[in-house]
Structures are given as structure tokens and as C-alpha cells.
PDB file of N, CA and C in Angstrom:
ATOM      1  N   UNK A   1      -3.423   8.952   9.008  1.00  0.00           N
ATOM      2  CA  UNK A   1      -2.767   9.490  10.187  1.00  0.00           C
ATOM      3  C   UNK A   1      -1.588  10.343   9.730  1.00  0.00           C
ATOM      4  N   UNK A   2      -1.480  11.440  10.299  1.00  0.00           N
ATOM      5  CA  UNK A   2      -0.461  12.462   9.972  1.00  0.00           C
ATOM      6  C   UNK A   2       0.713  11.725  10.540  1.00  0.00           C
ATOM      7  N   UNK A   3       2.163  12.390   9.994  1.00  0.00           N
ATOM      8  CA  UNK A   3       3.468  11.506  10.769  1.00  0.00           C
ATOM      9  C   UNK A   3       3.767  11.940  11.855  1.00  0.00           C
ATOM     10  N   UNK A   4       4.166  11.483  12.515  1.00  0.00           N
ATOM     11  CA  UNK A   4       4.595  11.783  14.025  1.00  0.00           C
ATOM     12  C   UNK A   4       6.264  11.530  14.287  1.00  0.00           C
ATOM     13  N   UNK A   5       6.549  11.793  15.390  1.00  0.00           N
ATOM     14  CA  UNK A   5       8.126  11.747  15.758  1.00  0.00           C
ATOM     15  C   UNK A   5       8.419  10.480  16.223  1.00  0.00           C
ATOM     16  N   UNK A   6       9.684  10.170  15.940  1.00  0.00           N
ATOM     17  CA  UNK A   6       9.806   8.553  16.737  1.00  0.00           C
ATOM     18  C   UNK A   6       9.249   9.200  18.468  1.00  0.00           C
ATOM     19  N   UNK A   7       9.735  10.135  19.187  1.00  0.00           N
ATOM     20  CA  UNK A   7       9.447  10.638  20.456  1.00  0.00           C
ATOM     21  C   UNK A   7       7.826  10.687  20.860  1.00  0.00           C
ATOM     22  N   UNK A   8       7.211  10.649  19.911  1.00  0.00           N
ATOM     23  CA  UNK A   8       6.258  10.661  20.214  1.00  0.00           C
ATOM     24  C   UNK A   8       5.276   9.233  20.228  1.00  0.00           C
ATOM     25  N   UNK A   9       4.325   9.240  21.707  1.00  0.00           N
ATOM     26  CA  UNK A   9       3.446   7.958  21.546  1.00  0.00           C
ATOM     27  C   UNK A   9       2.209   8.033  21.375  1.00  0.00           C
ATOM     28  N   UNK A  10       1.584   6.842  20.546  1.00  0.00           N
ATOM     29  CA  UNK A  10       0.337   6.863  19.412  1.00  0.00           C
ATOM     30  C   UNK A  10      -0.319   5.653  20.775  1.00  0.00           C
ATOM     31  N   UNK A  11      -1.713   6.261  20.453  1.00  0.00           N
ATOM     32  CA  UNK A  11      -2.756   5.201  21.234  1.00  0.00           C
ATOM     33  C   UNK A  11      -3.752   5.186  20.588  1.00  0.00           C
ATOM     34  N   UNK A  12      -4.226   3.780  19.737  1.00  0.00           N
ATOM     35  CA  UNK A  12      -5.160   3.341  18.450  1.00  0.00           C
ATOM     36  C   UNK A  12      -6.425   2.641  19.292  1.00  0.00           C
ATOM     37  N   UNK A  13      -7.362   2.705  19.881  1.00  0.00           N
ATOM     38  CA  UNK A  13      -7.774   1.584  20.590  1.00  0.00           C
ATOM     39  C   UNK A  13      -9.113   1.629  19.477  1.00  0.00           C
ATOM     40  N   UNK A  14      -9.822   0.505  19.370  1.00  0.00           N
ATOM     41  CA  UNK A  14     -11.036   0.131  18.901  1.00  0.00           C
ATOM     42  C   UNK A  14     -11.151   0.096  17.262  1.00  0.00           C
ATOM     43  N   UNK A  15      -9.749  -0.076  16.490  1.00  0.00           N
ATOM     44  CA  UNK A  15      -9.181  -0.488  15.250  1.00  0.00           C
ATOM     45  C   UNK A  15     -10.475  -0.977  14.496  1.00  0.00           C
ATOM     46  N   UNK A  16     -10.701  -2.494  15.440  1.00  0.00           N
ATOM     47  CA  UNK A  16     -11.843  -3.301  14.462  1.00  0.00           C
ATOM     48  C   UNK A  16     -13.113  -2.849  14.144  1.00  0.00           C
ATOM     49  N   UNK A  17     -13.384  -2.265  15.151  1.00  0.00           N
ATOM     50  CA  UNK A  17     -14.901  -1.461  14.739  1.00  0.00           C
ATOM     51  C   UNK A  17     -14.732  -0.342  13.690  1.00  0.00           C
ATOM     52  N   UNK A  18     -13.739   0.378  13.980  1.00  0.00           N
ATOM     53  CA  UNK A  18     -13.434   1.846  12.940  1.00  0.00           C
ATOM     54  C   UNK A  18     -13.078   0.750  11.418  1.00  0.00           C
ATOM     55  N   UNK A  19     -12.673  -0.465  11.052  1.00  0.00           N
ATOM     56  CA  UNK A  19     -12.128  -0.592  10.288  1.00  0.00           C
ATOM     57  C   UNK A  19     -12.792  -2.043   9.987  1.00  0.00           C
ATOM     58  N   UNK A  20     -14.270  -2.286   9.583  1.00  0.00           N
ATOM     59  CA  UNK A  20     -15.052  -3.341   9.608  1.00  0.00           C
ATOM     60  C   UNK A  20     -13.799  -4.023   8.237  1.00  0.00           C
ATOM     61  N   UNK A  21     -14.190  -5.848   8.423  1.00  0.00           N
ATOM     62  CA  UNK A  21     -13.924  -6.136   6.561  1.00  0.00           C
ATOM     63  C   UNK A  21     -15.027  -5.814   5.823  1.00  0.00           C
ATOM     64  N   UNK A  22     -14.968  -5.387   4.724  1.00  0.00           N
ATOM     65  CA  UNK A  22     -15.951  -5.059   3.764  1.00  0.00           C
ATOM     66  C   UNK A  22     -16.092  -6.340   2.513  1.00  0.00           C
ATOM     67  N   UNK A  23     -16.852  -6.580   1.906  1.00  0.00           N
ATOM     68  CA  UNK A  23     -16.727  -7.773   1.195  1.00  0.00           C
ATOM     69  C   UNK A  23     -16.886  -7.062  -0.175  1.00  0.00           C
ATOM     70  N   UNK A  24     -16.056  -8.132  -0.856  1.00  0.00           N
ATOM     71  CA  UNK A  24     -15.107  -7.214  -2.069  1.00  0.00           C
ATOM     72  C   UNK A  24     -14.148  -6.110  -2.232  1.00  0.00           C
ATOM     73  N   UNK A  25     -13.775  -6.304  -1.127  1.00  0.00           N
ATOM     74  CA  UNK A  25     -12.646  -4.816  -0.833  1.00  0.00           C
ATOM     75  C   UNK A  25     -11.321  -4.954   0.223  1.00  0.00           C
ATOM     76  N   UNK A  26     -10.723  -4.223  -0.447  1.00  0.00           N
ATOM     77  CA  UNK A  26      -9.518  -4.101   0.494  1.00  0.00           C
ATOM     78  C   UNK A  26      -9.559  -2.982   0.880  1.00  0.00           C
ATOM     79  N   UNK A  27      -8.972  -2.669   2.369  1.00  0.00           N
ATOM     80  CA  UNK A  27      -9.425  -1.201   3.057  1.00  0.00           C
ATOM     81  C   UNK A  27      -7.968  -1.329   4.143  1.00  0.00           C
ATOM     82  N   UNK A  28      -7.616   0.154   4.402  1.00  0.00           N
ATOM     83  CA  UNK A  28      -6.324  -0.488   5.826  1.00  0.00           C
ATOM     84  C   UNK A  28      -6.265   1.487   6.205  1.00  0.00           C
ATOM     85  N   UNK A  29      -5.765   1.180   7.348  1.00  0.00           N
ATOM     86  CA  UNK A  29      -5.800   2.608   8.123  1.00  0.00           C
ATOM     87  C   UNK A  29      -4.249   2.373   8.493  1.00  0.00           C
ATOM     88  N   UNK A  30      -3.570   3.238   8.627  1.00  0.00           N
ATOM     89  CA  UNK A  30      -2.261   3.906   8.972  1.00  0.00           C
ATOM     90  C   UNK A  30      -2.375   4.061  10.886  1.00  0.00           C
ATOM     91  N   UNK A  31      -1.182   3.502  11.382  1.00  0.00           N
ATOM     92  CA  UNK A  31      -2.354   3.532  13.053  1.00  0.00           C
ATOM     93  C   UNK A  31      -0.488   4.297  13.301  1.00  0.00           C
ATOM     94  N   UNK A  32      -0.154   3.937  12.832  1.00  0.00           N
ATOM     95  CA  UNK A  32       1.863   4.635  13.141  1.00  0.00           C
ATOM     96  C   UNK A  32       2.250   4.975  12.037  1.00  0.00           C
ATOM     97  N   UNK A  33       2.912   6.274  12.128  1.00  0.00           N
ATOM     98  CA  UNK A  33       3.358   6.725  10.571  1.00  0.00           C
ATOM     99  C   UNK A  33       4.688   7.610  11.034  1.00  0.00           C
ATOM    100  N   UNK A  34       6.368   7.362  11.574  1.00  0.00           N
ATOM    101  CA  UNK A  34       7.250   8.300  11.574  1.00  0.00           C
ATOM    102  C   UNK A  34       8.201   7.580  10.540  1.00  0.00           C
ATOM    103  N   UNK A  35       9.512   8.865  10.642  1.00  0.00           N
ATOM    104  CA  UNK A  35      10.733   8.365  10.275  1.00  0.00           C
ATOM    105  C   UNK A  35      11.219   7.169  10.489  1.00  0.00           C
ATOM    106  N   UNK A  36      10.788   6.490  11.392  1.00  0.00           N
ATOM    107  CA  UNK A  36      11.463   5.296  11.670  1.00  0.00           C
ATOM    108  C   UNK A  36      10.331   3.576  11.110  1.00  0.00           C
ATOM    109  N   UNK A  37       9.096   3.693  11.045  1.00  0.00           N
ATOM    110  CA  UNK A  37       8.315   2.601  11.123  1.00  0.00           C
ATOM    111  C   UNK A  37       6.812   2.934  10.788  1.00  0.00           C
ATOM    112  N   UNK A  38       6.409   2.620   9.945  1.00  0.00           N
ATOM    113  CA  UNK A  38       4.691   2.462   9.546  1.00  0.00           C
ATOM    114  C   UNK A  38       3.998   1.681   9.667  1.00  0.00           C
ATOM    115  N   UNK A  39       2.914   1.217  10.512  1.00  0.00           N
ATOM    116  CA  UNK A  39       1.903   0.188  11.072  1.00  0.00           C
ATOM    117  C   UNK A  39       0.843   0.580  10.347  1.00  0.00           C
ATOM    118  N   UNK A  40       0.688  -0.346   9.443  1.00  0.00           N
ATOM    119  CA  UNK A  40      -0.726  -0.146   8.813  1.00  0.00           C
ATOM    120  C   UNK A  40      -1.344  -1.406   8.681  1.00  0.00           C
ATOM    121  N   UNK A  41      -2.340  -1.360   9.088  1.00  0.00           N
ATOM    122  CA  UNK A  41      -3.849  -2.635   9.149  1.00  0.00           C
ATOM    123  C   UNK A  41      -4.621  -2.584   8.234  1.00  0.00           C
ATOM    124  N   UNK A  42      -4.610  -3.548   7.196  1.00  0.00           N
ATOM    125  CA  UNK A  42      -5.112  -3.813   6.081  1.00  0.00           C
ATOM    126  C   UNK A  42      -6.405  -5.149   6.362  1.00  0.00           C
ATOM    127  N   UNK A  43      -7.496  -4.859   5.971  1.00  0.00           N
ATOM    128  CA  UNK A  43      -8.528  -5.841   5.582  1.00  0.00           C
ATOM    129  C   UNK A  43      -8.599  -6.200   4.280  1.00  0.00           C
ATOM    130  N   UNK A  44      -9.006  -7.345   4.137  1.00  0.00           N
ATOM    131  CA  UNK A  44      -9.456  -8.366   2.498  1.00  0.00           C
ATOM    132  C   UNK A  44     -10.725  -8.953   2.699  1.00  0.00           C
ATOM    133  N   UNK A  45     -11.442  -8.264   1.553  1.00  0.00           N
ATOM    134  CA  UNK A  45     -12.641  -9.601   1.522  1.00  0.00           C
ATOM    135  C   UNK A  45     -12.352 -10.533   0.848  1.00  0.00           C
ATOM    136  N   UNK A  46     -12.962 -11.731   1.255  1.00  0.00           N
ATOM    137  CA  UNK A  46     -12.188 -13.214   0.656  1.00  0.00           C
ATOM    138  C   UNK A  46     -12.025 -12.861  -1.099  1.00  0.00           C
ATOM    139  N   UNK A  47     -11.142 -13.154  -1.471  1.00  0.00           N
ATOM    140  CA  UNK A  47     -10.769 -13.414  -2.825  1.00  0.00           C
ATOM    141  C   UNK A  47     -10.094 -11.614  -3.549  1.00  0.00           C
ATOM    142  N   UNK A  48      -9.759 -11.079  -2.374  1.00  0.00           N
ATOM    143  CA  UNK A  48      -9.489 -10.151  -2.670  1.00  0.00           C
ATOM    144  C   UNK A  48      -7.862 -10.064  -2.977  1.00  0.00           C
ATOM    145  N   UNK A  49      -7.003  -9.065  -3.723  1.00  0.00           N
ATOM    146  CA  UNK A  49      -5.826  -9.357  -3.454  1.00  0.00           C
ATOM    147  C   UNK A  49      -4.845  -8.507  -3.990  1.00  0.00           C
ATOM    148  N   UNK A  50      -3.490  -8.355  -3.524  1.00  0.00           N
ATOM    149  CA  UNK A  50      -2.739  -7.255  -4.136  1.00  0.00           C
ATOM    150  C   UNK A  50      -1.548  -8.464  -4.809  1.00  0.00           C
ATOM    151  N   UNK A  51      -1.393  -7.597  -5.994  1.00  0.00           N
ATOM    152  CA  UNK A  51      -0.728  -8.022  -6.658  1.00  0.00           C
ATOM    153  C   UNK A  51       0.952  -7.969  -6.789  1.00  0.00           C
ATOM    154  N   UNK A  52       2.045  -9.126  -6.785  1.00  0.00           N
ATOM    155  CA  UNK A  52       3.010  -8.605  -6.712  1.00  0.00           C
ATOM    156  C   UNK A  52       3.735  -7.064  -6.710  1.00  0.00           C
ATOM    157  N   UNK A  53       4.453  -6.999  -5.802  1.00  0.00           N
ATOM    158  CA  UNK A  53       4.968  -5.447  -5.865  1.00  0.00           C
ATOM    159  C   UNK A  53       6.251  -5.766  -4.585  1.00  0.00           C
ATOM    160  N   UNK A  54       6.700  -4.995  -4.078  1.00  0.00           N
ATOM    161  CA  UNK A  54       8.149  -4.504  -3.048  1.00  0.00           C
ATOM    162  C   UNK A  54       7.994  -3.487  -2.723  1.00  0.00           C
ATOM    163  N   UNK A  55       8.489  -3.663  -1.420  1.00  0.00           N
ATOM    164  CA  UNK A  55       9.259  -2.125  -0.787  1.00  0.00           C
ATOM    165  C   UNK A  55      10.498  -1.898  -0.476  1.00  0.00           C
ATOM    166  N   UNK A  56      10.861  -0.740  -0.799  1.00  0.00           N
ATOM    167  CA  UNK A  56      12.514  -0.492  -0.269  1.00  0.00           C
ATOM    168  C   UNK A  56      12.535  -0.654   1.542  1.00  0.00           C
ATOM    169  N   UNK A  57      11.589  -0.847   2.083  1.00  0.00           N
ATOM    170  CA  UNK A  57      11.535  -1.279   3.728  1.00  0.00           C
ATOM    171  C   UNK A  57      11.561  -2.527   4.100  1.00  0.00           C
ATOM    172  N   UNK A  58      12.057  -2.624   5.183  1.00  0.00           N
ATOM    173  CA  UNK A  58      11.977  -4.157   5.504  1.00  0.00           C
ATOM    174  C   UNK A  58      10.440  -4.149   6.056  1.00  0.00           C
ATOM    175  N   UNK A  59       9.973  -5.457   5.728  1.00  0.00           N
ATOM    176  CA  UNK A  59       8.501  -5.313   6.302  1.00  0.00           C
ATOM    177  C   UNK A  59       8.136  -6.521   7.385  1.00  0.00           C
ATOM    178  N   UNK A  60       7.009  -6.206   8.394  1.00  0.00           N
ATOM    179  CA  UNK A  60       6.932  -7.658   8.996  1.00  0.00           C
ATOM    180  C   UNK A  60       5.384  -7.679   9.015  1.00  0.00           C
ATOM    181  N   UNK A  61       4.646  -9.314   8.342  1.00  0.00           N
ATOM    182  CA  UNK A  61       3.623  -8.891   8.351  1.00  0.00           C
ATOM    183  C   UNK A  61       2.746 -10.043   9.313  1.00  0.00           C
ATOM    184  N   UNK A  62       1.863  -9.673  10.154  1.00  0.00           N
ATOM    185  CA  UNK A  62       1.179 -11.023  11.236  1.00  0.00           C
ATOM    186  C   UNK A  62      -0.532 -10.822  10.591  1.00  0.00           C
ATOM    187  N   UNK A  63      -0.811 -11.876  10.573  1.00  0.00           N
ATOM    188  CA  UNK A  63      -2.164 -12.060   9.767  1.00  0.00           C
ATOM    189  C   UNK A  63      -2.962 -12.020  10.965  1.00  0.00           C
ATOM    190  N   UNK A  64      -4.035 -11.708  11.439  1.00  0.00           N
ATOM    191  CA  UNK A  64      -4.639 -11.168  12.860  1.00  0.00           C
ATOM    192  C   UNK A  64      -5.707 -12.090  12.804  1.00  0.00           C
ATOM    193  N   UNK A  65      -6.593 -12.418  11.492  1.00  0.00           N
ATOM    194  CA  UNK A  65      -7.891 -12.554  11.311  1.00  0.00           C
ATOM    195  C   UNK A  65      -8.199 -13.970   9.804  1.00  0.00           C
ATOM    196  N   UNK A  66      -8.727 -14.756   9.860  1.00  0.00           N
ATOM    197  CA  UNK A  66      -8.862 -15.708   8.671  1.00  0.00           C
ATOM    198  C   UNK A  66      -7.607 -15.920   7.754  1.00  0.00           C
ATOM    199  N   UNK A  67      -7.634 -16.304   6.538  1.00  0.00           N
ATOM    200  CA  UNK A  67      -6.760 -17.128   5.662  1.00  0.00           C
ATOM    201  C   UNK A  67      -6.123 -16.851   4.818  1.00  0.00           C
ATOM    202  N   UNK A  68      -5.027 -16.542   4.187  1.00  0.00           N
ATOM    203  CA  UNK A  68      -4.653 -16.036   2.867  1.00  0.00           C
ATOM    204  C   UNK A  68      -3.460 -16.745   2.436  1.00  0.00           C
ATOM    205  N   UNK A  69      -3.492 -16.508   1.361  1.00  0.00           N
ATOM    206  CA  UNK A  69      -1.707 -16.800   0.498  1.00  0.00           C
ATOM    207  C   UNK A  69      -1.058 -15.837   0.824  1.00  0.00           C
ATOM    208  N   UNK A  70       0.221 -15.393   0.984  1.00  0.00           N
ATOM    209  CA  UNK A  70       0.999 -14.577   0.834  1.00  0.00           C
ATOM    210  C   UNK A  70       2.549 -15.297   0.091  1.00  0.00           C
ATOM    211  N   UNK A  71       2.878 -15.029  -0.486  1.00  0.00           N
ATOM    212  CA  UNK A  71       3.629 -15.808  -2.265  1.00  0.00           C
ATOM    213  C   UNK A  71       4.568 -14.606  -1.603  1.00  0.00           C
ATOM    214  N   UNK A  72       5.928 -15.405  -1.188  1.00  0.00           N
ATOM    215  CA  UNK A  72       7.351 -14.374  -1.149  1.00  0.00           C
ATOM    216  C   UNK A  72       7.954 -14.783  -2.038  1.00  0.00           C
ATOM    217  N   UNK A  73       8.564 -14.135  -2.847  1.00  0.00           N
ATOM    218  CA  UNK A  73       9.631 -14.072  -4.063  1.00  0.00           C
ATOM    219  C   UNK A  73       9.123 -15.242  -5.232  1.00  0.00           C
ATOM    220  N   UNK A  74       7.605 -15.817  -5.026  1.00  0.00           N
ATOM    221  CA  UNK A  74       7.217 -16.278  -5.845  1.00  0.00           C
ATOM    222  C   UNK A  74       6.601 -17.493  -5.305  1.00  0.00           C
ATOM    223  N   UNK A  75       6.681 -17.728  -3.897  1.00  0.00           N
ATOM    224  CA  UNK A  75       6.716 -19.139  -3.277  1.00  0.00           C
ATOM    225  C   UNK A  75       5.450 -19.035  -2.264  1.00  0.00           C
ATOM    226  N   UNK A  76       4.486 -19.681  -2.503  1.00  0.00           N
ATOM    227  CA  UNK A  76       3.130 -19.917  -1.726  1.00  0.00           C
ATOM    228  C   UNK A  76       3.504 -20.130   0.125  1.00  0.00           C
ATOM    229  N   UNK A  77       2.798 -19.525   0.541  1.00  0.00           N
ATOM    230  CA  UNK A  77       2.842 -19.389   2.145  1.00  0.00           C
ATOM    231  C   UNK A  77       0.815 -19.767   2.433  1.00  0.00           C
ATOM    232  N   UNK A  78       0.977 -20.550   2.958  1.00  0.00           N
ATOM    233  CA  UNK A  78      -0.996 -20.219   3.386  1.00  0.00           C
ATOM    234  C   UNK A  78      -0.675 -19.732   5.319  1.00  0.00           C
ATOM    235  N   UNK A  79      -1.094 -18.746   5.719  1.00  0.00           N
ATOM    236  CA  UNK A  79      -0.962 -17.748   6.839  1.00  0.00           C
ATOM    237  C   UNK A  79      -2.519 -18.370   6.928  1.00  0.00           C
ATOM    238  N   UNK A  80      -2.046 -18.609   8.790  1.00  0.00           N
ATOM    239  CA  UNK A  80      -3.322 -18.348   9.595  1.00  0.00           C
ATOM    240  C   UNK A  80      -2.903 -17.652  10.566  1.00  0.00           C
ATOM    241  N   UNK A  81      -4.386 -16.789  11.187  1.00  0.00           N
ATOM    242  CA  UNK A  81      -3.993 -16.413  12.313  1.00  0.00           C
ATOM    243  C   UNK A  81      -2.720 -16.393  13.648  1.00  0.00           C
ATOM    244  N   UNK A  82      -2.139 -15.289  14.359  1.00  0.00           N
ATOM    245  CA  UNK A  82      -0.445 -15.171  14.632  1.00  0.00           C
ATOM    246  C   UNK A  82       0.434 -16.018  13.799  1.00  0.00           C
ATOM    247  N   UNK A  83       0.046 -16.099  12.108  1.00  0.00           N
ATOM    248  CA  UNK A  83       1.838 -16.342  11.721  1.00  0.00           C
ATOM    249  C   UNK A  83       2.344 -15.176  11.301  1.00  0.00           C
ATOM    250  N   UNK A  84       3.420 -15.080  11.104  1.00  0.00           N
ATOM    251  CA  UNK A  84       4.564 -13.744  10.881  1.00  0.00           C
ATOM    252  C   UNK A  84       4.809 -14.160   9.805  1.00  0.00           C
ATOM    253  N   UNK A  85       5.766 -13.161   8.576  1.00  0.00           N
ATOM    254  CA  UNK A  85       6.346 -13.010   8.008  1.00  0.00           C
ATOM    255  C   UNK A  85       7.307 -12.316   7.655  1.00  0.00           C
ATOM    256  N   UNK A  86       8.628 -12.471   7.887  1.00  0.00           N
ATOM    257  CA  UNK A  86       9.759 -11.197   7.611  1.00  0.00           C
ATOM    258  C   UNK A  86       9.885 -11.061   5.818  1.00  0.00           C
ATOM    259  N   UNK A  87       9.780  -9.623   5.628  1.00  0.00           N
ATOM    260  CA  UNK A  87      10.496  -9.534   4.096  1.00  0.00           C
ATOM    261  C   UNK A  87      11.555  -8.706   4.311  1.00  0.00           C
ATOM    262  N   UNK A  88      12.852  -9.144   3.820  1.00  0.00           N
ATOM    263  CA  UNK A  88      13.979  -8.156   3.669  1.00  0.00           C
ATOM    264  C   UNK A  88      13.540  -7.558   2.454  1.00  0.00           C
ATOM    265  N   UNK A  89      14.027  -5.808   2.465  1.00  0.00           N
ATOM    266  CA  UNK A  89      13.659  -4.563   1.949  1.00  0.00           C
ATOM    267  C   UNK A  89      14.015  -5.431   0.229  1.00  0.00           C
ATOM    268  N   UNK A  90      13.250  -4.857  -0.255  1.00  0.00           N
ATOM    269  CA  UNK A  90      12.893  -5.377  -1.883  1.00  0.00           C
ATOM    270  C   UNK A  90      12.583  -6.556  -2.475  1.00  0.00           C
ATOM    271  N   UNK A  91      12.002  -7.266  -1.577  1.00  0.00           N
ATOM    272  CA  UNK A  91      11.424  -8.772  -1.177  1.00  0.00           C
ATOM    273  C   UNK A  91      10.134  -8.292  -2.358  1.00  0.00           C
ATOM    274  N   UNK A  92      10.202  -9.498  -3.770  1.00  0.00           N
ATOM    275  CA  UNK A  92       8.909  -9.371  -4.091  1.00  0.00           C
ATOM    276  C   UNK A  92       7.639 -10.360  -3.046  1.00  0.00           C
ATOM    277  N   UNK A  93       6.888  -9.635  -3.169  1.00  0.00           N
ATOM    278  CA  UNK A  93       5.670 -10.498  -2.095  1.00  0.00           C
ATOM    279  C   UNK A  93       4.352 -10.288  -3.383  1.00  0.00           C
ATOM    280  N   UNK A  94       3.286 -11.016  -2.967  1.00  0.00           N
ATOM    281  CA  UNK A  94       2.185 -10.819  -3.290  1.00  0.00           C
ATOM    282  C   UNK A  94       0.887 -11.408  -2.131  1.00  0.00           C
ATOM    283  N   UNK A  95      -0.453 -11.205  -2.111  1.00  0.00           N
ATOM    284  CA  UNK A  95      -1.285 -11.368  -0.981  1.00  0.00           C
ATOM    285  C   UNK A  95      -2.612 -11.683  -2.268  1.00  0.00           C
ATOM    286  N   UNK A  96      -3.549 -13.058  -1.949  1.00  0.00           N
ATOM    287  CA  UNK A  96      -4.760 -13.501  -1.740  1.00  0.00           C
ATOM    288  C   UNK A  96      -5.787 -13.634  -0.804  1.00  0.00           C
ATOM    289  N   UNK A  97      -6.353 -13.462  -0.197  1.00  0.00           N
ATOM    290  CA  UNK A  97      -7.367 -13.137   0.791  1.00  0.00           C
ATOM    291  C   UNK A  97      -8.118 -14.264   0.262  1.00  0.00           C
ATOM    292  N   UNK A  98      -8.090 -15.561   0.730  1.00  0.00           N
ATOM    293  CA  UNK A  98      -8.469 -16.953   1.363  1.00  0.00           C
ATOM    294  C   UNK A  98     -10.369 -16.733   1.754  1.00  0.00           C
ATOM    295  N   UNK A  99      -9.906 -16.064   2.562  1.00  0.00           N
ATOM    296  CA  UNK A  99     -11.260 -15.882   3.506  1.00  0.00           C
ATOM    297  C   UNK A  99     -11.192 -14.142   3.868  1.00  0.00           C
ATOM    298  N   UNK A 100     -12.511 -14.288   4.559  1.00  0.00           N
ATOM    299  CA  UNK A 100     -12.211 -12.138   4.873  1.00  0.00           C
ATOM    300  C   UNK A 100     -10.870 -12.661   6.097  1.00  0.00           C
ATOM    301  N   UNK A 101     -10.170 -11.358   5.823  1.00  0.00           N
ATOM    302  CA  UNK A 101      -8.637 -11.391   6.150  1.00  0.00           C
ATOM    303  C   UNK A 101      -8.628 -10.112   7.205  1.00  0.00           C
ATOM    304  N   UNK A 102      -7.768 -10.159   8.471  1.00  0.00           N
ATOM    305  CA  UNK A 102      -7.344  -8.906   8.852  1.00  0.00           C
ATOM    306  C   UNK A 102      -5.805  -9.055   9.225  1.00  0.00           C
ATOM    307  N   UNK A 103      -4.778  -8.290   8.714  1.00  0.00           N
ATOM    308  CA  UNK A 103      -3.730  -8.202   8.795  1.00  0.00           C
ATOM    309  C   UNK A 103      -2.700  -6.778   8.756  1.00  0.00           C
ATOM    310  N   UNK A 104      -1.641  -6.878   9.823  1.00  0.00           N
ATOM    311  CA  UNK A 104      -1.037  -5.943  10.315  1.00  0.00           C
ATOM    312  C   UNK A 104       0.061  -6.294   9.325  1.00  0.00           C
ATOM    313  N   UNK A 105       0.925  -4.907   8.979  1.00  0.00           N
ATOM    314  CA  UNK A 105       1.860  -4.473   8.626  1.00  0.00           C
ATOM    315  C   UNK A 105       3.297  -3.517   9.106  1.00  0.00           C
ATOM    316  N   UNK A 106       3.816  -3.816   9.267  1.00  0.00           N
ATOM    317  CA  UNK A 106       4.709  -3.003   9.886  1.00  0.00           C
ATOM    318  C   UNK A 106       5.872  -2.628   8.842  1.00  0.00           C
ATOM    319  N   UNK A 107       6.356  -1.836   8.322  1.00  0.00           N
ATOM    320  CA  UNK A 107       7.431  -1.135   7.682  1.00  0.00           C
ATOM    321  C   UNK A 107       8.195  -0.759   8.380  1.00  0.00           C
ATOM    322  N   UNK A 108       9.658  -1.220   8.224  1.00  0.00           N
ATOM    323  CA  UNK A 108      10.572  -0.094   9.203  1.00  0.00           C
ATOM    324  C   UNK A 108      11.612   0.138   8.003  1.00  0.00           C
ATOM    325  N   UNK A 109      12.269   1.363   8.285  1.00  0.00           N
ATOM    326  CA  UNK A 109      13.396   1.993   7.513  1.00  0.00           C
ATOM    327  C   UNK A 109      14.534   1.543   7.911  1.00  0.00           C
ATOM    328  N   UNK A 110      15.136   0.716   7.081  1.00  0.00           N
ATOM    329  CA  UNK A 110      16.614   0.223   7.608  1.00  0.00           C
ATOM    330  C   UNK A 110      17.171   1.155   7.748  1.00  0.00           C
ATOM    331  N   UNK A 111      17.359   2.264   6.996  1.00  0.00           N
ATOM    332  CA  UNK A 111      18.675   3.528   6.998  1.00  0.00           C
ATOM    333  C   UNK A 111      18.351   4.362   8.159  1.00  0.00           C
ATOM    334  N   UNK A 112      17.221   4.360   8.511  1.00  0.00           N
ATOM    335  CA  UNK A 112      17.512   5.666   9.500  1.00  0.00           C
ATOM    336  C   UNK A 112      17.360   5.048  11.028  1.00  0.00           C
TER     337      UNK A 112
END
């Protein structure tokens, strides 16, 4: 998705179909992309997984779909379906995909 203005409003409807889980793969579409906040929807096929890393954003992440680890600053979380997670901006995280996984992301820019 190209970026857009905070002024401007985005309408995503039918996500899950455009964005099946695939097995053995991680896949995610960009559904909000401005200056202010990035919504991106990420799928996992079970045992799939990203490996420690950070963002300079604060992030919030709600698991939509099946099971995973998500390990903040080193510390095991098992996420099911509507739990949240806040990371303050440079939060190491890492993600396991449990089961096929669907999960939202949200990035926002503290500074601006």
C-alpha cells in the first residue's frame, strides 16, 4: 500500500481471503501506511518465525487467529486469540508461530 496522509481514510474489507495462511510461510500486507502509524497483518504457518529484532516505533501487536510465542526482551509470552501486546520503541521482541497464526500489527511514531 502506497502512504497516505494522516487526513486521509483507508477502507481494507475482505483482508482474510486476499491474505490466505500459507503453510511454511510468513506473508503480511500493509492495510495503513502514513506519517503517523503502520497496520500491517502478518500470517505464520505453524512453526514459522521471525527472529529477534526492534523497532524505533512503539508497536502494538493483537494475535487475531491460533497460537504463538512472542518472547519480549527475552521472556516467553504464549498469545491466544484478542491478547495484546505493547512494545515500547526498541523493545527486543521475537515471534514463533505455535499453530497457523494471524496477527495484526500496528506501529506508531512517537515523534511525530
Amino acid at each position: 500500500m502506497k502512504k497516505t496522509e494522516t487526513t486521509d481514510s483507508v477502507v481494507v474489507l475482505g483482508l482474510n481471503d486476499q491474505l490466505p495462511v500459507v503453510t511454511e510461510s510468513t506473508t503480511s500486507r500493509v492495510v495503513v501506511n502514513n506519517p503517523l502509524m503502520r497496520v500491517v497483518v502478518f500470517t505464520f504457518g505453524a512453526g514459522q518465525m521471525l527472529t529477534e529484532h526492534t523497532s524505533p516505533r512503539a508497536v502494538v501487536v493483537t494475535l487475531l487467529e491460533g497460537e504463538m510465542q512472542f518472547d519480549v526482551a527475552g521472556e516467553p509470552n504464549i498469545m491466544k486469540p484478542g491478547d495484546v501486546i505493547y512494545l515500547a520503541p526498541d523493545e527486543s521482541h521475537a515471534v514463533v508461530a505455535l499453530t497457523d497464526c494471524r496477527m495484526q500489527l500496528v506501529m506508531v511514531d512517537t515523534e511525530a
